[in-house]
N, C-alpha and C. Protein backbone atom coordinates (compact mmCIF):
# COMPACT_ATOMS: atom_id res chain seq x y z
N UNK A 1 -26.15 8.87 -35.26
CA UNK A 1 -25.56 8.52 -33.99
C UNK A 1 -25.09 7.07 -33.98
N UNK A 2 -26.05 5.66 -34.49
CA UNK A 2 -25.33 4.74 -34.81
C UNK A 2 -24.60 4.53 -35.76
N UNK A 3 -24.31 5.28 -36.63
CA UNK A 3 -22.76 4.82 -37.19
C UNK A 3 -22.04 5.72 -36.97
N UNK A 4 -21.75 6.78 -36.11
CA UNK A 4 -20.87 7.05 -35.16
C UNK A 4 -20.58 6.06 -34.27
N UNK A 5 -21.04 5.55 -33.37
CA UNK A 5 -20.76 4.33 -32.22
C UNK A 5 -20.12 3.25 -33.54
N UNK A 6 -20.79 2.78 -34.64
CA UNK A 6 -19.89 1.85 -35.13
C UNK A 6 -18.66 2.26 -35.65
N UNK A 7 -18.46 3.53 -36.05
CA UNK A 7 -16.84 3.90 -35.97
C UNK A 7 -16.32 4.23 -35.42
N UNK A 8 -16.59 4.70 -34.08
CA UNK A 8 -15.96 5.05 -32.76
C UNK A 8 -15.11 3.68 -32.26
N UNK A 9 -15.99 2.46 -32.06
CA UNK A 9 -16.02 1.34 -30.88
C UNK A 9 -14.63 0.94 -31.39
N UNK A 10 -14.58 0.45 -33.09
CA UNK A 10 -12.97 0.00 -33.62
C UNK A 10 -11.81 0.84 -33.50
N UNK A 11 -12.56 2.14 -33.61
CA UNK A 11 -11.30 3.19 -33.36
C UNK A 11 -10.46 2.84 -31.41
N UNK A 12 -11.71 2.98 -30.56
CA UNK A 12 -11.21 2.78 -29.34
C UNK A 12 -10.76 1.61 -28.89
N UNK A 13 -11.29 0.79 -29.63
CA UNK A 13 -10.58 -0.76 -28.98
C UNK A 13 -8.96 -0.34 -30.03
N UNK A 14 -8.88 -0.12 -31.01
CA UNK A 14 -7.12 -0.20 -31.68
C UNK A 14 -6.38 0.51 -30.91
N UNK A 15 -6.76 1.89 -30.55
CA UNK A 15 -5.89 3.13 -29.32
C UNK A 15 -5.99 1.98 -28.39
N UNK A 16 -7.07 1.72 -27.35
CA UNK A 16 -6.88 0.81 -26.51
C UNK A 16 -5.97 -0.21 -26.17
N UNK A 17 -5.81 -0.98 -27.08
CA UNK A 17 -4.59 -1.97 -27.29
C UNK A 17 -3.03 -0.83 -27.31
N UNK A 18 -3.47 -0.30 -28.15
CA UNK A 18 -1.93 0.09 -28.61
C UNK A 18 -1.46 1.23 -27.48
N UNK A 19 -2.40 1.60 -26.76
CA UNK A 19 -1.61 2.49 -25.54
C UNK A 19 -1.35 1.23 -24.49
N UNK A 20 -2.17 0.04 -24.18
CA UNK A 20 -1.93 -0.86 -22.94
C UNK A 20 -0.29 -1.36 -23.85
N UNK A 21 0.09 -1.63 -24.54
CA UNK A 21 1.43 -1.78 -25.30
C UNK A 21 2.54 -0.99 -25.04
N UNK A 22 2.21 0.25 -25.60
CA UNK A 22 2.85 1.28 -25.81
C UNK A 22 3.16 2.48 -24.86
N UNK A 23 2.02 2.55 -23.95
CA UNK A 23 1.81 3.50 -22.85
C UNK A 23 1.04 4.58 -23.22
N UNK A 24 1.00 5.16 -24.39
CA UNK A 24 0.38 6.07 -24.99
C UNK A 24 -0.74 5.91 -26.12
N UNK A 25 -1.67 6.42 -26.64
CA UNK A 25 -2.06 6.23 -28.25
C UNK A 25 -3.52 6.67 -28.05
N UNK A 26 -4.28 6.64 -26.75
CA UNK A 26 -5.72 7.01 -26.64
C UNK A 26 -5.92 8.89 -27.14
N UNK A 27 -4.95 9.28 -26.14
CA UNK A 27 -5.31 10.94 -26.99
C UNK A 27 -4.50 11.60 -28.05
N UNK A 28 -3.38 10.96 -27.67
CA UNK A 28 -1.96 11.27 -28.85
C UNK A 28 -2.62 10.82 -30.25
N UNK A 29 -2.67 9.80 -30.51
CA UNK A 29 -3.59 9.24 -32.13
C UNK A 29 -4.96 9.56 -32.03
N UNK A 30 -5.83 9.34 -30.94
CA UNK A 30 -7.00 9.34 -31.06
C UNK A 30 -7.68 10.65 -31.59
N UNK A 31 -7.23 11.71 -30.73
CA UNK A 31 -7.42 12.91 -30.80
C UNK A 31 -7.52 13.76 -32.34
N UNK A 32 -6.15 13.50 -32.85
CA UNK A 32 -6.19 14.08 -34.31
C UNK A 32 -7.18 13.39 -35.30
N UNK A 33 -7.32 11.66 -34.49
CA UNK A 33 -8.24 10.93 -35.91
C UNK A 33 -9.60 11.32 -35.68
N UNK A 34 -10.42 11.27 -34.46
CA UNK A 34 -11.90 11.83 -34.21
C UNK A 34 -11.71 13.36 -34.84
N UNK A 35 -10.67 14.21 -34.69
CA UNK A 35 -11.23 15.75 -35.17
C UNK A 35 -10.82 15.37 -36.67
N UNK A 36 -10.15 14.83 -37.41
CA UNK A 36 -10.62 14.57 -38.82
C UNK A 36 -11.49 14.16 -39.37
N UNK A 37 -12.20 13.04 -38.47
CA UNK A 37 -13.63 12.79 -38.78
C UNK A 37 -14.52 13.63 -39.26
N UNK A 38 -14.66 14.77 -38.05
CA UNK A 38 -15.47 15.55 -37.83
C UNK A 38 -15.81 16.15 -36.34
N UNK A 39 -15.85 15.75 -35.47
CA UNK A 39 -15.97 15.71 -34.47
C UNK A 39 -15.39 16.96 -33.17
N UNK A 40 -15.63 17.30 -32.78
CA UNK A 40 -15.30 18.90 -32.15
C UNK A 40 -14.26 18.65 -30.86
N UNK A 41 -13.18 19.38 -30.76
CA UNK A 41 -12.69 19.22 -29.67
C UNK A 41 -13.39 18.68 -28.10
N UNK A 42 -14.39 19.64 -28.04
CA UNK A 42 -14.72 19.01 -26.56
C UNK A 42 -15.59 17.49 -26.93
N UNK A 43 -15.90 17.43 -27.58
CA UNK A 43 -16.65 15.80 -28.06
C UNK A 43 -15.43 14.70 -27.56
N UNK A 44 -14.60 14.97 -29.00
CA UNK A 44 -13.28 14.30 -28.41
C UNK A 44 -12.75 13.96 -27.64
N UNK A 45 -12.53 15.45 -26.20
CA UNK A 45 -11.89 15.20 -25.07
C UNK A 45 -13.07 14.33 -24.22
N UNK A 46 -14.21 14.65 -24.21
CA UNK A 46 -15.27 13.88 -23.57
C UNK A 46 -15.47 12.44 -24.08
N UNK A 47 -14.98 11.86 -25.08
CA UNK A 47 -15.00 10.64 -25.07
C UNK A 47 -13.80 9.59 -24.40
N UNK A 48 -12.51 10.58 -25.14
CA UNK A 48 -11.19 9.55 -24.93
C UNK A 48 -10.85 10.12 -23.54
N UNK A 49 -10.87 11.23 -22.86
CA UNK A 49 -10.34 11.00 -21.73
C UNK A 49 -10.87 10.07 -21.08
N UNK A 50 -11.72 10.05 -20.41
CA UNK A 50 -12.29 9.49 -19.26
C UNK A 50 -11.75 7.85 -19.92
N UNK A 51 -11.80 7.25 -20.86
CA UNK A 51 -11.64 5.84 -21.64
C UNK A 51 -10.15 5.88 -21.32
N UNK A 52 -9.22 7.09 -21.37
CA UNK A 52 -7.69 7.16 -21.54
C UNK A 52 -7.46 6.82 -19.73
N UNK A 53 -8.06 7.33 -19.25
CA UNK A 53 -7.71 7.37 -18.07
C UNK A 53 -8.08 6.02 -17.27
N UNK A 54 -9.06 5.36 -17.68
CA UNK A 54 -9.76 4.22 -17.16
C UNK A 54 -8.62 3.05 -17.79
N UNK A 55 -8.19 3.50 -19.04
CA UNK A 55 -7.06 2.06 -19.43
C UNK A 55 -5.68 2.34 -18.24
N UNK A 56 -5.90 3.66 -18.59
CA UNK A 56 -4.32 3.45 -17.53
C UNK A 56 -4.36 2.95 -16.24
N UNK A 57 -5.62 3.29 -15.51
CA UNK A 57 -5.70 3.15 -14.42
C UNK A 57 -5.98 0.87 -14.17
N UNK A 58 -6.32 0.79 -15.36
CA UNK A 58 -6.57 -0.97 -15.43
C UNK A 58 -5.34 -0.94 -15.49
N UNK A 59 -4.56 -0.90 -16.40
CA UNK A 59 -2.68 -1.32 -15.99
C UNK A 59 -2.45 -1.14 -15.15
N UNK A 60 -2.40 -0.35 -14.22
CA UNK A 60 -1.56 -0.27 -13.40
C UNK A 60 -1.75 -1.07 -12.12
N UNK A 61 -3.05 -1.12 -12.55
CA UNK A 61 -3.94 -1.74 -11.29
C UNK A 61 -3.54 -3.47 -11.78
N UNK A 62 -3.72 -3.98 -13.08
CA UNK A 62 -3.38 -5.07 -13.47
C UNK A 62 -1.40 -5.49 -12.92
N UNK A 63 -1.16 -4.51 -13.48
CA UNK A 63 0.49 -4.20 -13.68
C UNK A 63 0.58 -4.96 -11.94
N UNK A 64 0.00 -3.53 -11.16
CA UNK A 64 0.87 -4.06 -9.76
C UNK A 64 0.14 -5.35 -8.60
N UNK A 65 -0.59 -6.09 -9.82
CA UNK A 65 -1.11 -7.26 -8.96
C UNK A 65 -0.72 -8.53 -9.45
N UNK A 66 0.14 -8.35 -10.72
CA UNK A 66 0.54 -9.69 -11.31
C UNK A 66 2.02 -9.38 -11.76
N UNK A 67 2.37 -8.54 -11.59
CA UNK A 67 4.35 -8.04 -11.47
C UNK A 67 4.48 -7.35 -10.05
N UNK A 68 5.34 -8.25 -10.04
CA UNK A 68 6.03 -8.18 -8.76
C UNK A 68 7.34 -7.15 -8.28
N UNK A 69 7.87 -7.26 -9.55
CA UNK A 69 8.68 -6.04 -10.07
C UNK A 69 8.31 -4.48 -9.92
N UNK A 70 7.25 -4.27 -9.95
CA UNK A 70 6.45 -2.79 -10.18
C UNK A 70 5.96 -2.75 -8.77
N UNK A 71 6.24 -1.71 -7.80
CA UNK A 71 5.38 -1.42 -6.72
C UNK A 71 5.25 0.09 -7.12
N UNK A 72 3.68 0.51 -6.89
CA UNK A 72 3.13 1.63 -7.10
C UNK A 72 3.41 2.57 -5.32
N UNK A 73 3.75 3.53 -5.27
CA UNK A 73 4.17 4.59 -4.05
C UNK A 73 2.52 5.18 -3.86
N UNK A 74 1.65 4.87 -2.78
CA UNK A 74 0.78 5.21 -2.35
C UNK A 74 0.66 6.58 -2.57
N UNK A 75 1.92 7.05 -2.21
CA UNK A 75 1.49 9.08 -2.47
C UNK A 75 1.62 9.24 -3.75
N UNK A 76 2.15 8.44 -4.41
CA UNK A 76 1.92 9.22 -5.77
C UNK A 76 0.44 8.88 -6.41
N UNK A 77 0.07 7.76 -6.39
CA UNK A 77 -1.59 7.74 -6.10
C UNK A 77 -2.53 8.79 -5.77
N UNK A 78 -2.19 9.32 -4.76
CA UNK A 78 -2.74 10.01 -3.84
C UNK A 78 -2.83 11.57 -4.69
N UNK A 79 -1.21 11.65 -5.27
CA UNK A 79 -0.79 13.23 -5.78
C UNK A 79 -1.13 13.06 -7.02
N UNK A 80 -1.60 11.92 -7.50
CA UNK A 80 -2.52 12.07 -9.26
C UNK A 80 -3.85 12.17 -8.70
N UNK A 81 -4.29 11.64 -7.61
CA UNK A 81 -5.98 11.89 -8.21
C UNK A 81 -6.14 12.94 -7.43
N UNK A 82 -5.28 13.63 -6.90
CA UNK A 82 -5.58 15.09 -6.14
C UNK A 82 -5.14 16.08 -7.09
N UNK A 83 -4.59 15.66 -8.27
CA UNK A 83 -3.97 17.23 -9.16
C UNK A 83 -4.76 16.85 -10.25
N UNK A 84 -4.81 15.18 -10.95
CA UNK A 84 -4.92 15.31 -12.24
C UNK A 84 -6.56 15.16 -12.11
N UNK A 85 -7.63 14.69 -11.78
CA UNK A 85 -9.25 14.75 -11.71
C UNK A 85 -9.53 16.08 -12.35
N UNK A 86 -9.00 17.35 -10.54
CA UNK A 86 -9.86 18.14 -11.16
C UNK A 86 -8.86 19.14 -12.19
N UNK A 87 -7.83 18.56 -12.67
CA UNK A 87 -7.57 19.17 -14.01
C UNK A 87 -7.99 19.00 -14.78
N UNK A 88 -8.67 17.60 -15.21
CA UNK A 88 -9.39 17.59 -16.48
C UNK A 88 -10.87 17.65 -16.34
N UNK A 89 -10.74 17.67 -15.25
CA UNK A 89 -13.32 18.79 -14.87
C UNK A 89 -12.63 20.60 -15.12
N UNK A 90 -11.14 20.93 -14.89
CA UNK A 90 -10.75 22.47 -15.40
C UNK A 90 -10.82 22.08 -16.62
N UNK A 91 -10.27 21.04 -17.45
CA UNK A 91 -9.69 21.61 -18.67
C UNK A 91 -11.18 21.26 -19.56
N UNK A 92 -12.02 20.67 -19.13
CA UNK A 92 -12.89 19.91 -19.70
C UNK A 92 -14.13 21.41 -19.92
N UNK A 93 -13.95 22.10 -18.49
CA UNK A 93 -14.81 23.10 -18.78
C UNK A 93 -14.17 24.44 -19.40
N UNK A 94 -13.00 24.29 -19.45
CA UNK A 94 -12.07 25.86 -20.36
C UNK A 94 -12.66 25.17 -21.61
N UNK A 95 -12.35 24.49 -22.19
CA UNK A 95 -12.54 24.12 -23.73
C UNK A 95 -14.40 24.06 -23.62
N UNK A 96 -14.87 23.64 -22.74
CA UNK A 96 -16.62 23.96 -23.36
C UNK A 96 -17.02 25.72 -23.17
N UNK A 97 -16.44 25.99 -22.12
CA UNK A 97 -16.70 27.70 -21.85
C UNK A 97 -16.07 28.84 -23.17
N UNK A 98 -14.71 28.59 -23.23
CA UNK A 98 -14.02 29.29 -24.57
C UNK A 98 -14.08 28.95 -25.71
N UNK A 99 -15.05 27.85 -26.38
CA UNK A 99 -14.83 27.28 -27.23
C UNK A 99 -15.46 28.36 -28.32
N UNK A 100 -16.30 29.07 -28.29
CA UNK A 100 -16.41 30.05 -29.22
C UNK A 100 -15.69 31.33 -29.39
N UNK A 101 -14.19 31.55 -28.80
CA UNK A 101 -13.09 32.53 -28.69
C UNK A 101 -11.56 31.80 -29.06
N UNK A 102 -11.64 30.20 -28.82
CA UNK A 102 -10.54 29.69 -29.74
C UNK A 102 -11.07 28.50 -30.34
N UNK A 103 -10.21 28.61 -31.32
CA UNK A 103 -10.67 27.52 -32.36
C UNK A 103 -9.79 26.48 -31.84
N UNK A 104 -10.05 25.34 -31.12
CA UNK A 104 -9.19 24.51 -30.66
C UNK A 104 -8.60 23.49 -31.20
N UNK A 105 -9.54 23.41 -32.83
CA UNK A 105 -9.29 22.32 -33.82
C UNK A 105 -7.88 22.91 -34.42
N UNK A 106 -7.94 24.32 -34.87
CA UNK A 106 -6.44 25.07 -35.03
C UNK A 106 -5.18 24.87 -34.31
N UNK A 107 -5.67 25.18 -33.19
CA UNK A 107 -4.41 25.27 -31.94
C UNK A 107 -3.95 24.07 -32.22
N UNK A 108 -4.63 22.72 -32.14
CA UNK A 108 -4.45 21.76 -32.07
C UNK A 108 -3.24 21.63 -33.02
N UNK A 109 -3.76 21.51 -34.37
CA UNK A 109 -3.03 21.23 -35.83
C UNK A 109 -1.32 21.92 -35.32
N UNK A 110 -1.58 23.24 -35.03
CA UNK A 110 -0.50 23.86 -34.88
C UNK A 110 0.57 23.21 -34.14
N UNK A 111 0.09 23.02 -32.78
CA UNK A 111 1.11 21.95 -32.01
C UNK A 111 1.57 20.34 -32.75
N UNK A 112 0.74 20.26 -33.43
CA UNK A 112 1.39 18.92 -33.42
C UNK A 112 1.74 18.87 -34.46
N UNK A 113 1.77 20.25 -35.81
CA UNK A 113 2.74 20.09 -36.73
C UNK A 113 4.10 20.50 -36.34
N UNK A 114 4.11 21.85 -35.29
CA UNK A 114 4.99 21.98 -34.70
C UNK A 114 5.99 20.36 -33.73
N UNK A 115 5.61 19.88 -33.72
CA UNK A 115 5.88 18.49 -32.91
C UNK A 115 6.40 17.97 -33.93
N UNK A 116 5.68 18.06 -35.06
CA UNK A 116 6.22 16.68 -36.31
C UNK A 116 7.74 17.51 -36.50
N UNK A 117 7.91 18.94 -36.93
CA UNK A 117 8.83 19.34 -37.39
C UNK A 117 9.89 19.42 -36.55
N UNK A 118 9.71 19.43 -35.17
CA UNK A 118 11.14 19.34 -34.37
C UNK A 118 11.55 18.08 -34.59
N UNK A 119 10.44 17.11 -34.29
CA UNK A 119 11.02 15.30 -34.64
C UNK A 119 11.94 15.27 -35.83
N UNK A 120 11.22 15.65 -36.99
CA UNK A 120 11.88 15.48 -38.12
C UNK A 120 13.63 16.02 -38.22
N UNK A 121 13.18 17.60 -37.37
CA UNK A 121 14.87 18.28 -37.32
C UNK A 121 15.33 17.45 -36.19
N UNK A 122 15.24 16.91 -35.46
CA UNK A 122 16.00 15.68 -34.54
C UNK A 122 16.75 14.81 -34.85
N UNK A 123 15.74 14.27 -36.11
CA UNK A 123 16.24 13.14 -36.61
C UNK A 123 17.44 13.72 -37.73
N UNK A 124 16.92 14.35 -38.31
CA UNK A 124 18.00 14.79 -39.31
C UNK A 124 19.33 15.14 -39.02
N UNK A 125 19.56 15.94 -37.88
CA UNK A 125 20.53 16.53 -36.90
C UNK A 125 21.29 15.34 -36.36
């Protein structure tokens, strides 16, 4: 368990940075590198969401108190933490409830080779 936490903590502070940058990188990178580790889908989603969601929510919160440029729309506030919460307490419990009827480490691979290969025919095209 401690040298899990010591390879976890570098992994989350690099996603960390590079999504407050980038906008993205906590589940998009994170995700595929913890299940290569070893590590089981719902482990995964139980670590980086709640961490994915807590960075975004520091930007924005940072974002609209020191740019002046950026004003955040109260309802849309309102229409994320009323849709997206209990989507991920749904999605958090589909993947612990079904997890012995899909292999989610599969599904996974699938989409996002599928993903690499449209990019690639994008680019080529």
């Amino acid at each position: 368990m401690i040298d899990s936490i010591f390879l976890i903590l570098p992994l989350i502070t690099v996603l960390s940075i590079f999504q407050t940058i980038a906008g993205t990188g906590m589940l998009v990178l994170g995700t595929p590198i913890l299940i290569l580790i070893g590590y089981e889908m719902i482990q995964v989603m139980t670590i980086l969401l709640p961490l994915s969601i807590l960075n975004s929510l520091i930007n924005l919160i940072y974002l609209n108190i020191h740019s002046h440029k950026i004003k955040i729309d109260k309802n849309i506030i309102k229409t994320f933490f009323l849709f997206c919460f209990p989507s991920i307490f749904f999605g958090l419990f589909f993947l612990k409830k079904f997890d012995y009827l899909i292999n989610f480490n599969l599904l996974l691979n699938y989409f996002q080779y599928s993903n690499l290969i449209i990019i690639a025919l994008n680019l080529l095209l």
